[in-house]
Protein backbone atom coordinates (compact mmCIF):
# COMPACT_ATOMS: atom_id res chain seq x y z
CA UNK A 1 -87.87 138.57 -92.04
CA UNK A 2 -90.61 140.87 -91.80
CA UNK A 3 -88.33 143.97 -91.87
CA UNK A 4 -86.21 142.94 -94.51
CA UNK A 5 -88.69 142.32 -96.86
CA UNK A 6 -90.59 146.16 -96.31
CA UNK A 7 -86.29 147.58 -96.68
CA UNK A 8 -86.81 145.29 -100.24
CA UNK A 9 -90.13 146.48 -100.45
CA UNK A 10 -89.39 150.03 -100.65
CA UNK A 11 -86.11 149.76 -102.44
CA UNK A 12 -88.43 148.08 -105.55
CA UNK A 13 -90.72 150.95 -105.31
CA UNK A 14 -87.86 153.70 -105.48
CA UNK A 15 -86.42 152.26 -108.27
CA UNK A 16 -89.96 151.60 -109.81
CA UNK A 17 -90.49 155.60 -109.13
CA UNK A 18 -87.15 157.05 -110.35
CA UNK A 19 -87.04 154.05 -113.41
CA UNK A 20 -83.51 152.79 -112.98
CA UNK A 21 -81.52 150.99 -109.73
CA UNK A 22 -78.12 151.64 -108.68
CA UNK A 23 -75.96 149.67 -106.73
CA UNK A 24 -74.79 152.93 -104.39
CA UNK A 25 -78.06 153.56 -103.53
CA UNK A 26 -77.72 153.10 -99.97
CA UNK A 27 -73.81 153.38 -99.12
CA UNK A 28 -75.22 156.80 -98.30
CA UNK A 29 -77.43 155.40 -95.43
CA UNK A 30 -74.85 153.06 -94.36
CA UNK A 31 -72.32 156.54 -93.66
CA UNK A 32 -75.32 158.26 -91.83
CA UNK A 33 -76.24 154.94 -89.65
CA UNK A 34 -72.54 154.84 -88.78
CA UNK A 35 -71.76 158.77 -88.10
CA UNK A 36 -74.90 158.80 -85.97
CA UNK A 37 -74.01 156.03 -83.96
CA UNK A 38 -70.50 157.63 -83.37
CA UNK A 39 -71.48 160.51 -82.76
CA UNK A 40 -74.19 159.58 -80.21
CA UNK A 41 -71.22 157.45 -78.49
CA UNK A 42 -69.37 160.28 -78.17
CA UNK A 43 -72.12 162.28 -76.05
CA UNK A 44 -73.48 159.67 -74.31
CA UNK A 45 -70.74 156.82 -74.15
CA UNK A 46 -71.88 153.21 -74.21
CA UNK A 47 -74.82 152.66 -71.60
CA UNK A 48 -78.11 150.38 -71.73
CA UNK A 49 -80.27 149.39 -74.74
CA UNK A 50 -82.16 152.52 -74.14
CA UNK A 51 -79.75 155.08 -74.02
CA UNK A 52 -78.29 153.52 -76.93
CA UNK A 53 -81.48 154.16 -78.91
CA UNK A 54 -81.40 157.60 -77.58
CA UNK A 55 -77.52 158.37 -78.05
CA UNK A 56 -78.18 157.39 -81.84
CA UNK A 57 -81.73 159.65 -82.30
CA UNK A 58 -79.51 162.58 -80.74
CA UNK A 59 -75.95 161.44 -83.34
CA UNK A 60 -78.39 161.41 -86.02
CA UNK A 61 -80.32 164.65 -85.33
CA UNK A 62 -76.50 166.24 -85.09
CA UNK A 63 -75.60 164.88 -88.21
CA UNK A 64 -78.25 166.03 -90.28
CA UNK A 65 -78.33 169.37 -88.38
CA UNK A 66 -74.36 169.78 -89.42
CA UNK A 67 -74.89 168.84 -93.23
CA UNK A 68 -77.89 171.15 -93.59
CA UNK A 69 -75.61 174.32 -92.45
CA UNK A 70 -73.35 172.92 -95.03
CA UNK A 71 -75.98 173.04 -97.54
CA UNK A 72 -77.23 176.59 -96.48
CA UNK A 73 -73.68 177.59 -96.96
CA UNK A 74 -73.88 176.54 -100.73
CA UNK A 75 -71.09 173.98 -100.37
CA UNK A 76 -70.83 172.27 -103.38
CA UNK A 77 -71.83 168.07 -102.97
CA UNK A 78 -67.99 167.24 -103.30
CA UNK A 79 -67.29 169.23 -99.88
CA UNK A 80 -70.40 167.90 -98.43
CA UNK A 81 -69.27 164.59 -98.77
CA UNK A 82 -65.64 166.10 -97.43
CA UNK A 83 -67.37 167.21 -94.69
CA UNK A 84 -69.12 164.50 -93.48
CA UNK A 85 -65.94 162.06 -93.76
CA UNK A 86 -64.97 164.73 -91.25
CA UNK A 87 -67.58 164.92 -88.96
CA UNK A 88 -66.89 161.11 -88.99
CA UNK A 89 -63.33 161.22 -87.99
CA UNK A 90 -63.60 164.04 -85.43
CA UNK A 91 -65.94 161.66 -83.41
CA UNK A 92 -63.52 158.88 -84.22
CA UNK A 93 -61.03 160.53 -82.32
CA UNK A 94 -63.21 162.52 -79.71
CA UNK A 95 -63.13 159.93 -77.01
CA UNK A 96 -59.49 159.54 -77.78
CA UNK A 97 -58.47 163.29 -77.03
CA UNK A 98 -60.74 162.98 -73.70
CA UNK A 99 -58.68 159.92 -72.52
CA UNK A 100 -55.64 161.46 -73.16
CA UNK A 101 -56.56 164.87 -71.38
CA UNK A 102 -57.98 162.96 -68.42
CA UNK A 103 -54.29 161.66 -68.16
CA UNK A 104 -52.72 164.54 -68.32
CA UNK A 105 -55.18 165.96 -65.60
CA UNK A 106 -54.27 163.07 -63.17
CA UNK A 107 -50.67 163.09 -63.73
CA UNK A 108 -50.60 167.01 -63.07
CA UNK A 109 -52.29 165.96 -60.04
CA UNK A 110 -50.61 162.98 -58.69
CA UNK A 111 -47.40 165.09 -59.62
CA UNK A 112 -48.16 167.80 -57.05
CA UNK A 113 -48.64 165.75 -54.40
């Protein structure tokens, strides 16, 4: 209760500060929560609470490290926003090109046998 009402909180003082509200105001956060949790998946896989907390910090730092040499680039918004729906779906499918490598490493060697 407590933490939803300082989220509302702050979202009435941004809009109080920029005069006007917008419903898309945080899809943005909602991508970044998501790609950092993937991404921190993807490096750490899924262990306790606590390296959950720290697989995100590190996803997150990655993200944001990723979009700002996008920005330095002088990428225009559009192919920032390109570019993170791919950052997004190369984590998405990461873990699935690790599987599938593993199997072809343990076929190779249960072949040679």
């Amino acid at each position: 209760m407590i933490s939803n009402g300082l989220v509302a909180l702050s979202g009435a003082l941004l809009c109080e500060q920029q005069g006007y509200a917008d419903l898309n105001f945080g899809s943005g956060m909602l991508v970044v929560g998501l790609a950092s949790v993937i991404i921190g998946q993807v490096f750490f896989g899924q262990r306790g609470v606590t390296a959950g907390i720290v697989s995100a910090v590190a996803g997150s730092l990655t993200y944001r490290i990723i979009l700002q040499l996008a920005y330095k680039v002088d990428m225009p918004s559009y192919a920032v926003k390109l570019l993170s729906s791919v950052i997004v779906v190369i984590a998405l499918t990461i873990p699935r090109i690790k599987r599938i490598l593993a199997e072809r490493r343990s076929d190779r060697e249960g072949g040679s046998d």
